[in-house]
Protein backbone atom coordinates (compact mmCIF):
# COMPACT_ATOMS: atom_id res chain seq x y z
CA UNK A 1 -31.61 33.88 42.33
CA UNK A 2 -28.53 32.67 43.87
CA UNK A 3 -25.40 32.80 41.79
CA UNK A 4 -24.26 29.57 42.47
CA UNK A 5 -26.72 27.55 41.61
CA UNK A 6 -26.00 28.74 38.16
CA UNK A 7 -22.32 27.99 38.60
CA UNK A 8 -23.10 24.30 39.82
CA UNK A 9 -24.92 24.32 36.85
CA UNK A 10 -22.53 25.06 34.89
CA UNK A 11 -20.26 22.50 36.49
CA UNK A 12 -22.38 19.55 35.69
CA UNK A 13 -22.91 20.65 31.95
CA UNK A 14 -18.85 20.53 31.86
CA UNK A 15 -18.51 16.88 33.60
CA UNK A 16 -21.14 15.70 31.61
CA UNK A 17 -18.92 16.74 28.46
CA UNK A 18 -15.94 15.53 30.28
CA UNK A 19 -17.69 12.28 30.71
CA UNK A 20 -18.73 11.95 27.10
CA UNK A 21 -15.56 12.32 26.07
CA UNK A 22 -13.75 9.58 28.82
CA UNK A 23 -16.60 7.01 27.36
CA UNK A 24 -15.29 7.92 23.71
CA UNK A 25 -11.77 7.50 24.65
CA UNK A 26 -12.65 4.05 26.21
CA UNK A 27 -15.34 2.43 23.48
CA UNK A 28 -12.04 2.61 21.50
CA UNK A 29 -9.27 1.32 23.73
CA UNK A 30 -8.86 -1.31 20.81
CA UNK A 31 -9.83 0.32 17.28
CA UNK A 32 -7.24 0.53 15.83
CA UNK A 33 -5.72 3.88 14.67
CA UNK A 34 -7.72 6.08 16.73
CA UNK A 35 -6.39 8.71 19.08
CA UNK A 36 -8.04 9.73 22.37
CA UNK A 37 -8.94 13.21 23.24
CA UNK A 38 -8.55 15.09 26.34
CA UNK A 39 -11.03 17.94 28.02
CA UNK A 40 -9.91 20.82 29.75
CA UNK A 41 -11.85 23.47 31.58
CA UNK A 42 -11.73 27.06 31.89
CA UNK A 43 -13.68 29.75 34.26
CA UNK A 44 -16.30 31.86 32.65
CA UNK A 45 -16.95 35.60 33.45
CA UNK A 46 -17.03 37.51 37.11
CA UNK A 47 -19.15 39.93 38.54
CA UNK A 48 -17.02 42.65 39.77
CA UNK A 49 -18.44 43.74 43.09
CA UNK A 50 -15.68 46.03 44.18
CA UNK A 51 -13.34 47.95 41.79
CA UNK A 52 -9.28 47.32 42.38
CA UNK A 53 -8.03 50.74 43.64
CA UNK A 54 -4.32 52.02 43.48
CA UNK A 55 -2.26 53.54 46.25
CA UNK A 56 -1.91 56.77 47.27
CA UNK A 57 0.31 58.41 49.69
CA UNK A 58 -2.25 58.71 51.94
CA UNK A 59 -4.29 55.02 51.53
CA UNK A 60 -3.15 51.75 50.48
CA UNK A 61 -4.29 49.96 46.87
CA UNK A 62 -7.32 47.79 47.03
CA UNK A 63 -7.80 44.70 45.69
CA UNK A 64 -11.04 44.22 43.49
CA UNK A 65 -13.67 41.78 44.46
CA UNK A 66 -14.94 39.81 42.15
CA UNK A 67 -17.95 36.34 42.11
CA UNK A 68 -17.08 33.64 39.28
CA UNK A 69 -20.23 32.28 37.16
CA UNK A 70 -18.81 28.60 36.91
CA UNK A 71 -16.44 26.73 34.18
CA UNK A 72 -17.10 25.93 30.92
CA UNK A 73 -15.12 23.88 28.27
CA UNK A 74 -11.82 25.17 27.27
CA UNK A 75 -10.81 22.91 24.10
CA UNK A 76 -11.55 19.20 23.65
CA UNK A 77 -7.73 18.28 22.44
CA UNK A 78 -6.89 15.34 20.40
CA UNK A 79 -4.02 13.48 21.43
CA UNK A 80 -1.73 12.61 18.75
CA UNK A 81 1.30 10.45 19.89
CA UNK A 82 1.84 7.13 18.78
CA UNK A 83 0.80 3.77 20.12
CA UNK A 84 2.25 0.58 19.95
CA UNK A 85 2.06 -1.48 16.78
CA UNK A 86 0.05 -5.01 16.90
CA UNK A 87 1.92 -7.30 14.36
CA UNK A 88 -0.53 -9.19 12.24
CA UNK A 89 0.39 -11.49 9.33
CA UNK A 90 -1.04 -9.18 6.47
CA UNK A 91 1.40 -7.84 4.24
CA UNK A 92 -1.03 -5.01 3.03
CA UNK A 93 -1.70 -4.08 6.84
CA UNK A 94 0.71 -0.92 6.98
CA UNK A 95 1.35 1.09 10.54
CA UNK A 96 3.60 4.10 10.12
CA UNK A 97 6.37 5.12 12.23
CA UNK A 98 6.53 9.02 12.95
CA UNK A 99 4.46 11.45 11.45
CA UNK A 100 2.13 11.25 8.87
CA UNK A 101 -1.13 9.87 8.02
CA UNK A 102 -2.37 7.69 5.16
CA UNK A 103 -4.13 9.43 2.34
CA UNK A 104 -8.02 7.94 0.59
CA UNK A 105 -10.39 9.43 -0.94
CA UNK A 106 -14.08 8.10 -1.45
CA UNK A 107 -15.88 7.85 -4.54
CA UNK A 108 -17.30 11.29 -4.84
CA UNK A 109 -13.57 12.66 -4.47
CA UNK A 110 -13.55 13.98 -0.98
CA UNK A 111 -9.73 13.24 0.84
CA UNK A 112 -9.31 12.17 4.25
CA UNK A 113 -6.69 11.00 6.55
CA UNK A 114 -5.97 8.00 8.81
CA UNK A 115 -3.66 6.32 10.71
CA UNK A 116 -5.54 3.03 10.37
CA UNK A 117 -3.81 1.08 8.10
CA UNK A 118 -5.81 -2.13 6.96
CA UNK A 119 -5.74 -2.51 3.04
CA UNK A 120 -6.54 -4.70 0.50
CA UNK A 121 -6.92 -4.96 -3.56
CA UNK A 122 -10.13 -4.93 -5.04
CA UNK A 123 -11.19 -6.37 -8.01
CA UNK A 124 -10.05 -3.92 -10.33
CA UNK A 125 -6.58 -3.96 -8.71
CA UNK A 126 -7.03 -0.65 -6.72
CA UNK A 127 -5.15 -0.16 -3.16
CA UNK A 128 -7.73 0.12 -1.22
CA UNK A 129 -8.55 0.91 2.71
CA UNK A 130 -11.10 -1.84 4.66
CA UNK A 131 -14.46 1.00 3.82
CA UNK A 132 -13.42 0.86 0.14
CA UNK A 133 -11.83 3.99 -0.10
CA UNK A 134 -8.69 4.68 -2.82
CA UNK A 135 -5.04 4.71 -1.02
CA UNK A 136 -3.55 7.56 -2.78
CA UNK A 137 0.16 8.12 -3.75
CA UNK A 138 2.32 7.57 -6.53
CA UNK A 139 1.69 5.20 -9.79
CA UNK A 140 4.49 3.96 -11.32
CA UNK A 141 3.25 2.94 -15.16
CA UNK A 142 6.29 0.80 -15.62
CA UNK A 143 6.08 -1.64 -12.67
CA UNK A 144 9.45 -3.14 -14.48
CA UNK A 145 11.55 -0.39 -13.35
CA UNK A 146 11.64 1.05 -9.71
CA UNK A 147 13.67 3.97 -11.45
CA UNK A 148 10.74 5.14 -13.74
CA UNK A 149 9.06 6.01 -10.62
CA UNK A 150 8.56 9.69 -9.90
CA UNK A 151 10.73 10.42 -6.65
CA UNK A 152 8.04 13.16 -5.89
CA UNK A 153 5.24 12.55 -3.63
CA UNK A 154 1.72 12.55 -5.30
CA UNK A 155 -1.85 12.00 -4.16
CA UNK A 156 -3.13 10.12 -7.01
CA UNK A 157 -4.66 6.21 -7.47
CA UNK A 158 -2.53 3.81 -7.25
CA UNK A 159 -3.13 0.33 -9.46
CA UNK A 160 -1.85 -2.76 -9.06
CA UNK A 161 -1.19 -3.61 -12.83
CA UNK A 162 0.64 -6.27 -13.10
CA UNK A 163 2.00 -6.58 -16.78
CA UNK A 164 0.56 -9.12 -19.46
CA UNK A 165 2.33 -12.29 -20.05
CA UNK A 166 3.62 -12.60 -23.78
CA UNK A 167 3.35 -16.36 -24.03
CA UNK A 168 3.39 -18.28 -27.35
CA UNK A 169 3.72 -21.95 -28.07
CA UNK A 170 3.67 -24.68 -30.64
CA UNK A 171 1.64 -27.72 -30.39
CA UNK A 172 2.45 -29.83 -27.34
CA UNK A 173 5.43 -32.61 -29.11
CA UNK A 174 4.78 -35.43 -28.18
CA UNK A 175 7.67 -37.48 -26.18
CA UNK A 176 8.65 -41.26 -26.88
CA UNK A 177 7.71 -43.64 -23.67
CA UNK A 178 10.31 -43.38 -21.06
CA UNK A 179 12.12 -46.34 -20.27
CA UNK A 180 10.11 -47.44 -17.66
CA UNK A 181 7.21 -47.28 -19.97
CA UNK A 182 5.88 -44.00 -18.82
CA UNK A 183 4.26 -42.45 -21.40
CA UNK A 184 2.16 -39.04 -22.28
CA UNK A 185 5.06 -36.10 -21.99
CA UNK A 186 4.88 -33.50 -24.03
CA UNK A 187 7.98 -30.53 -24.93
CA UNK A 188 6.33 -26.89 -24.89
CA UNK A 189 8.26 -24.03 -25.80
CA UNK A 190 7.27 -20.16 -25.56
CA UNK A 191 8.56 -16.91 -25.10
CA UNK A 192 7.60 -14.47 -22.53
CA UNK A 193 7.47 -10.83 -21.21
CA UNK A 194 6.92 -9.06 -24.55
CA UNK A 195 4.41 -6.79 -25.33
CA UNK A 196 4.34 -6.89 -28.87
CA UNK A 197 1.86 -9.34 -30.83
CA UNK A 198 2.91 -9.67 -34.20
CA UNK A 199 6.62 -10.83 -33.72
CA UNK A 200 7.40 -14.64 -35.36
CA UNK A 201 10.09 -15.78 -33.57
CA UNK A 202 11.94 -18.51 -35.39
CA UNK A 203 14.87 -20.96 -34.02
CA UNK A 204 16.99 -22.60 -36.18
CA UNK A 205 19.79 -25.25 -35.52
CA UNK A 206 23.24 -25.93 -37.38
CA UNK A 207 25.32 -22.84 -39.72
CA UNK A 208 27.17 -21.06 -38.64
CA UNK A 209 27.58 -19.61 -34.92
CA UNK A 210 26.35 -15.88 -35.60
CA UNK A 211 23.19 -15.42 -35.67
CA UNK A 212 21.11 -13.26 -38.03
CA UNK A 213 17.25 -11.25 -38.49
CA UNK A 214 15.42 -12.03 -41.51
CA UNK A 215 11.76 -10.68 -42.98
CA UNK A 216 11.65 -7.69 -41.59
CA UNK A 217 8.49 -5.83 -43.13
CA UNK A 218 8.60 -1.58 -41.54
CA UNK A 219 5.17 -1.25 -42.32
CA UNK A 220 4.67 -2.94 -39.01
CA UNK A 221 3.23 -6.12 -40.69
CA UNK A 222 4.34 -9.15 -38.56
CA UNK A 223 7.62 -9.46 -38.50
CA UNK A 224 10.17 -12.50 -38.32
CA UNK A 225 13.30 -12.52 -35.79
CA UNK A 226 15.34 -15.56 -36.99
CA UNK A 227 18.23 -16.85 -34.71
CA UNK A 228 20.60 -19.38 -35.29
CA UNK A 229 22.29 -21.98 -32.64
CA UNK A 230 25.90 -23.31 -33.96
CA UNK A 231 26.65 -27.08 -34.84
CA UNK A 232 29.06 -26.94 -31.98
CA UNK A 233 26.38 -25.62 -29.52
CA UNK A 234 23.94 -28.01 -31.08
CA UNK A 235 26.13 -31.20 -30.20
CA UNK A 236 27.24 -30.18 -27.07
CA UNK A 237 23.38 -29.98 -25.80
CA UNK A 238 22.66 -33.44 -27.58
CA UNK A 239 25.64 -34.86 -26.15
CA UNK A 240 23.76 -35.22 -22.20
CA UNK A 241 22.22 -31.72 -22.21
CA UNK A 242 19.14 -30.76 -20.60
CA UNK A 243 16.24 -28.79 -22.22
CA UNK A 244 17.69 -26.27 -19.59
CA UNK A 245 20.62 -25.92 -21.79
CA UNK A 246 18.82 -25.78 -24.74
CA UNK A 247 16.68 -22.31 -23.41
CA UNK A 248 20.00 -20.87 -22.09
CA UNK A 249 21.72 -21.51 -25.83
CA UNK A 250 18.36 -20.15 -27.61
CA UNK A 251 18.60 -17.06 -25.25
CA UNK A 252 22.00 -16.25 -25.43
CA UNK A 253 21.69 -16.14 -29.11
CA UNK A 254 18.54 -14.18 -29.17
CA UNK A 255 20.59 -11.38 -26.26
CA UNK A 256 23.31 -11.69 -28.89
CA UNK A 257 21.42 -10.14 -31.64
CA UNK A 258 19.32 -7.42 -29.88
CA UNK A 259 22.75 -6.24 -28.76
CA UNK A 260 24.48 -6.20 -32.25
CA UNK A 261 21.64 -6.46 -34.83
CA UNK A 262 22.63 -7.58 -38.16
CA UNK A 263 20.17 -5.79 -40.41
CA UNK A 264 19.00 -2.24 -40.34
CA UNK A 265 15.53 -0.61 -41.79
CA UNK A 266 15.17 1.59 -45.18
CA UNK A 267 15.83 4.37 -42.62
CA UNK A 268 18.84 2.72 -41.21
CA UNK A 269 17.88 1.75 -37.83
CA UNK A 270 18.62 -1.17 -36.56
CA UNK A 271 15.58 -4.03 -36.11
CA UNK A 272 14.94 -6.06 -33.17
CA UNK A 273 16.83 -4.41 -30.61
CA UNK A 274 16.22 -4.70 -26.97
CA UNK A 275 13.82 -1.97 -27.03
CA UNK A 276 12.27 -2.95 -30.76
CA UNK A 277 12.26 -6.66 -29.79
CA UNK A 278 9.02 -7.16 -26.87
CA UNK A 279 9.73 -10.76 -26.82
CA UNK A 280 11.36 -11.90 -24.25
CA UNK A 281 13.28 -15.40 -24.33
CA UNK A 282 12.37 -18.69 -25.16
CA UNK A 283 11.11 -21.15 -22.43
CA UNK A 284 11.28 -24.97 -23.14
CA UNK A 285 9.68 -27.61 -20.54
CA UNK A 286 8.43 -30.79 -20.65
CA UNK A 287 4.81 -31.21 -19.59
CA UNK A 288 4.18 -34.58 -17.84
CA UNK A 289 0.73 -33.97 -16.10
CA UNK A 290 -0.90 -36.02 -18.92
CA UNK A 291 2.21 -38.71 -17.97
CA UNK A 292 0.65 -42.68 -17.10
CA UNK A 293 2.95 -44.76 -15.61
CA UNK A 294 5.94 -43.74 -12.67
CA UNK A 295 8.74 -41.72 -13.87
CA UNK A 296 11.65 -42.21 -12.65
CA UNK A 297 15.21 -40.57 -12.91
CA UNK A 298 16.17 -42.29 -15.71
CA UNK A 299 13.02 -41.56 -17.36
CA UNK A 300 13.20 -37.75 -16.66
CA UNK A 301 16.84 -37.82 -18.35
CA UNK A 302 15.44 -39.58 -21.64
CA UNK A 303 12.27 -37.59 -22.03
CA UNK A 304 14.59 -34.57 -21.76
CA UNK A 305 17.16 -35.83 -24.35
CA UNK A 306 14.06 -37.34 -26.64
CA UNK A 307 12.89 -33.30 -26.78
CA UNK A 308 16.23 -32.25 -27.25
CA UNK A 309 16.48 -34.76 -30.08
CA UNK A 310 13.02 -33.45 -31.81
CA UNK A 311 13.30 -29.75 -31.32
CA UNK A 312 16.84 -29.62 -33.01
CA UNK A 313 15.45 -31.60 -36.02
CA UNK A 314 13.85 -28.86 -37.61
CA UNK A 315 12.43 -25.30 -37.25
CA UNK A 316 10.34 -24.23 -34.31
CA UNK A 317 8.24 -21.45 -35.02
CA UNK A 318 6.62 -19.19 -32.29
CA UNK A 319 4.03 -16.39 -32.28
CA UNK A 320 3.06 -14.21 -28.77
CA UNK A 321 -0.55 -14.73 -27.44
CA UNK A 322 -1.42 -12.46 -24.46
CA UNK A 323 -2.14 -13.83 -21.22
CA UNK A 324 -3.54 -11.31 -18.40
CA UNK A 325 -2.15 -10.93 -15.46
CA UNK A 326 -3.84 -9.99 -11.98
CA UNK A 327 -2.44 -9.39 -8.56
CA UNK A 328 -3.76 -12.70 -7.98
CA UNK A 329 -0.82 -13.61 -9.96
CA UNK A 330 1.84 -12.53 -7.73
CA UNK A 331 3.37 -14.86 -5.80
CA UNK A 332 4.13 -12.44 -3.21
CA UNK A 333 3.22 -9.37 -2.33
CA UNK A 334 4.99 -6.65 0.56
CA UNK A 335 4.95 -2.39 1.18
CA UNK A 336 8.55 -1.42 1.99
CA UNK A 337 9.65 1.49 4.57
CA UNK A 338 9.13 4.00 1.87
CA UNK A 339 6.14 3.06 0.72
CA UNK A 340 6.81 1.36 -2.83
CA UNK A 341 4.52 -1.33 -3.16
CA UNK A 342 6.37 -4.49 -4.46
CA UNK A 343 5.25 -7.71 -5.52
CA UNK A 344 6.95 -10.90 -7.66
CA UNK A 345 5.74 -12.43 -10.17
CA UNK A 346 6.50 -16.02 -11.43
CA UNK A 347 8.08 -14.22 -14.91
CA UNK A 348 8.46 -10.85 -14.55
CA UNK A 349 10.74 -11.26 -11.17
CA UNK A 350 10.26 -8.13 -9.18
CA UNK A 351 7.74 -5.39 -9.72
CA UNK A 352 7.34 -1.99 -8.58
CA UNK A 353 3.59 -0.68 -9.15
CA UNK A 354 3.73 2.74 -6.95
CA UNK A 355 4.61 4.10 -3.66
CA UNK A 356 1.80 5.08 -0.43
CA UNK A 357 3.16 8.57 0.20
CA UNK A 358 2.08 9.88 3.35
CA UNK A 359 0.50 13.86 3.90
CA UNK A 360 2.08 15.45 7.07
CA UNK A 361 0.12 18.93 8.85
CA UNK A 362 1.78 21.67 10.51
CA UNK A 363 -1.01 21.32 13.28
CA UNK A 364 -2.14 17.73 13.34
CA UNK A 365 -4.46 18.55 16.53
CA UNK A 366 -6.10 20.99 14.20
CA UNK A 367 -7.56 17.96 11.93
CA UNK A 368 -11.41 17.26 12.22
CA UNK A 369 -12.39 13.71 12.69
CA UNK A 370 -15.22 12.15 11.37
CA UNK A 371 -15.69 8.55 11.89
CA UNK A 372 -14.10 5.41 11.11
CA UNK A 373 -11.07 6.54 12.28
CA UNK A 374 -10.64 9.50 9.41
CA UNK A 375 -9.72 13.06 9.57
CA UNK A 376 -10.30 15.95 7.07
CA UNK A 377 -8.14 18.95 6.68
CA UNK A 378 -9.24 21.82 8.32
CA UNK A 379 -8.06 26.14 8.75
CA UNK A 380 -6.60 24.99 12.00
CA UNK A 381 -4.63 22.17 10.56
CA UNK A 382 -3.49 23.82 7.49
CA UNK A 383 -2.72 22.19 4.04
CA UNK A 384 -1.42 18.88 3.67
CA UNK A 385 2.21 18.08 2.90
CA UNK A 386 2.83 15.20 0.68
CA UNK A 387 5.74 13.31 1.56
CA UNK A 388 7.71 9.77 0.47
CA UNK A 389 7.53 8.13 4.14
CA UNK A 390 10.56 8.20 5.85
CA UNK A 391 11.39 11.82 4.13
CA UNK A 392 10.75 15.30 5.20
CA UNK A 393 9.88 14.59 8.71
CA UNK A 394 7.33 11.69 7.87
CA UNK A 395 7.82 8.28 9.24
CA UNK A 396 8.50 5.00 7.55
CA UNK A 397 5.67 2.79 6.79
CA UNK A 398 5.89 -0.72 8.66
CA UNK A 399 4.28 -3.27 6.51
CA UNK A 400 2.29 -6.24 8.41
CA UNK A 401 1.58 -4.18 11.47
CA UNK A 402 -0.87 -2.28 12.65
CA UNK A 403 -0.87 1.05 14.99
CA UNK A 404 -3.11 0.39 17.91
CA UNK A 405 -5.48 3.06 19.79
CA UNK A 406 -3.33 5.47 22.38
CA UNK A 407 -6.19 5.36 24.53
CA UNK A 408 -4.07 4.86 28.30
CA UNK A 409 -6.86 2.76 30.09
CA UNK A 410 -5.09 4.21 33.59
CA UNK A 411 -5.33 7.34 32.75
CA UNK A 412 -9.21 7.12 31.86
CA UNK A 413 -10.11 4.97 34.72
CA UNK A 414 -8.70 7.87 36.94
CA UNK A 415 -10.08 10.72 35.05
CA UNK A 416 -13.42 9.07 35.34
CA UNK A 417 -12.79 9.15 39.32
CA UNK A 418 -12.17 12.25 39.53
CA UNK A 419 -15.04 13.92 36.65
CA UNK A 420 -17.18 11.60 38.71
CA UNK A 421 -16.62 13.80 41.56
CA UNK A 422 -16.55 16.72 39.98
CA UNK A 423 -19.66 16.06 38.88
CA UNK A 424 -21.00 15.10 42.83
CA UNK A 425 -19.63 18.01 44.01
CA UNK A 426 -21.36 20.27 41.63
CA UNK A 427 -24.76 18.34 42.34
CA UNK A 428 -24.39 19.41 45.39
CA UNK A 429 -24.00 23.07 44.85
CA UNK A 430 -27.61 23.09 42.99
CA UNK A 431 -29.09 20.99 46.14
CA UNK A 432 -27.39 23.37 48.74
CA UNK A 433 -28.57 26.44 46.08
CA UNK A 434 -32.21 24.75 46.51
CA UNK A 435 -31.98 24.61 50.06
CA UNK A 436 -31.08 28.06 50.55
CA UNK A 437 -33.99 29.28 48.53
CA UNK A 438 -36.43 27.10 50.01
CA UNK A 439 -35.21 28.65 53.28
CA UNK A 440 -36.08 32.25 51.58
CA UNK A 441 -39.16 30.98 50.97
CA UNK A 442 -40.26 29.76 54.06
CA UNK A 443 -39.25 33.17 55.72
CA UNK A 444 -42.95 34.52 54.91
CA UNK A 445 -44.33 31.74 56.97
């Protein structure tokens, strides 16, 4: 049989693979996150006819002759440069800039890798990617305090826990009608961001300016932080303050004592400091949803001075009630450049829950893909490298953007020509092969 019409053969089993690979590239000009591959070729083994020969002094060297057997696939290569981003108006849409790739893992624990960056928070406040898959980096388990945060990379569930709201309040007090005859406000008053439940929090008015703990119990039995607001402070509100000022006086005095506590335990520490004390400050408002009537501006200044008036008659006496919080709660929500997840809440101000880190590979082409735009570690690609994007060679994470495919329509459109052709040419090597032979066998006619 004719060696070539092995090697054409062998040709069209390489386009064809060529081909598949071109199609690939192109079904996915616009998923995001995916990077095309490339196909190269490479001859297979000769047939040495003729053995090289060296020269003597006598006779020249001789070259060896030698008959190919075709091409065959070399590597199928995955190319790994980035693409443009595609802004979108998703905060929790994250492209990254450099190197890296994303870390998930599904539910069974097994970790991949992706550039595709389309999140979201499920119900249970897990980062999650669009299949359902955990984002993995670093919790922080104070949200409160971006320095609690570990500054070392991690590859661990991250939670969007929002803290619990410490919220207490007396009955709604109700307001005299507003001069316009509006009537139905109410004065509320609560404190917020503690985490303790068993504090008492009473405000007094009048005595003197220093203000003072009382009923302490170290059994950890409820206890009772009492403060004080001075005559002087007392008139100066009534005399055209707003509830405003009232909840800045309260608070001052309450700051006041955590910082210099006035009475110490049977061990001699001191009570209701600002790490003993989970209470927070006192909020004051005035509640007019239930209101009838028009209010006007007028009316807004006497329903504030008719609460002043009431809640600096007598005692007001508050105990914490936990509220839940969600990340439906935020009011905002954004990723920075290094990957800390930040989001602001109504009372807590600014919270940090955790950072994405990124995992970096010696040998990124190495990584296998398997679908959905994921790769898995593999012995060509080495171990990953955890890294806080935008450190140790990994790039900074852009939040509301995505990174689109890298697939270069030009290029595939041309490559198709020519593995087209390729693929013609090498037809027509087996139809030439069959030609010949059907020439061999026609000899015997």
């Amino acid at each position: 049989m004719l060696r070539s019409l092995f090697s054409g053969v062998a040709g069209l089993t390489t386009h064809q693979t060529k081909l598949d690979v071109i199609g690939n590239n192109i079904a996915n000009v616009n998923t995001y996150g995916f990077k095309a591959s490339r196909v190269t070729f490479s001859d297979v083994y000769y047939q040495t006819t003729k053995a090289a020969t060296g020269a003597s002094d006598s006779q020249g060297g001789v070259n060896s002759s030698q008959i190919g057997y075709g091409s065959t696939v070399s590597s199928i290569d995955k190319m790994m440069s980035q693409s443009a981003f595609a802004s979108t108006s998703n905060t929790l849409d994250v492209a990254i800039s450099g190197e890296g790739f994303i870390q998930v893992q599904d539910k069974t624990g097994n970790k991949f890798f992706t550039r595709a960056g389309m999140m979201n928070v499920d119900s249970e406040g897990n980062l999650v990617d669009s299949k359902g898959y955990f984002v993995l980096g670093t919790q922080n388990y104070d949200p409160t305090s971006l320095a609690s945060m570990s500054p070392t990379a991690g590859n661990s569930k991250i939670n969007i826990k929002v803290p619990d709201v410490h919220i207490a309040e007396t009955d709604p007090i109700a307001l005299d009608a507003a001069p316009s005859g509006a009537t139905g406000a109410t004065v509320k008053a609560g404190f917020i961001n503690g985490d303790q439940t068993d504090i008492t929090l009473t405000i007094k008015y009048g005595g003197a300016a220093k203000t003072k703990v009382t009923g302490y119990d170290s059994t950890a039995t409820p206890a009772t932080l009492e403060v004080t607001i001075s005559d002087a402070d007392k008139a100066k509100i009534a005399n055209g303050g707003t509830v405003g000022d009232l909840q800045d006086k309260i608070n001052q005095a309450i700051e006041a004592e955590l910082g210099s506590p006035t009475l110490l335990d049977t061990n001699g520490v001191a009570l209701f400091t600002e790490d003993t004390f989970k209470g927070g400050k006192i909020t004051l408002s005035i509640d007019t949803s239930e209101v009838t009537g028009t209010l006007t501006p007028d009316d807004n200044k006497a329903l504030q001075q008719d609460a002043i008036a009431k809640l600096t008659a007598g005692a007001l006496d508050l105990t914490s009630e936990i509220e839940e919080q969600s990340f439906a709660d935020l009011s905002s929500f954004y990723i920075s450049g290094d990957g800390t997840l930040v989001g602001v809440h109504a009372v807590h101000g600014m919270l940090y829950f955790g950072r994405m880190d990124l995992a970096t590979f010696d040998n990124p082409q190495g990584l296998n893909e398997t679908g959905s735009s994921y790769f898995q570690e593999s012995a060509a690609s080495g171990s990953p490298k955890y890294c806080i994007p935008g450190y140790e060679g990994s790039g900074a994470v852009v939040s509301g953007s995505l990174e689109m495919s890298n697939v270069n329509l030009a290029t595939e459109f041309s490559d198709l020509i020519i593995t087209q052709r390729g693929f013609q040419a090498n037809s027509r090597i087996i139809t030439t092969s069959d030609s010949i032979l059907e020439e061999l066998v026609n000899l015997k006619r």
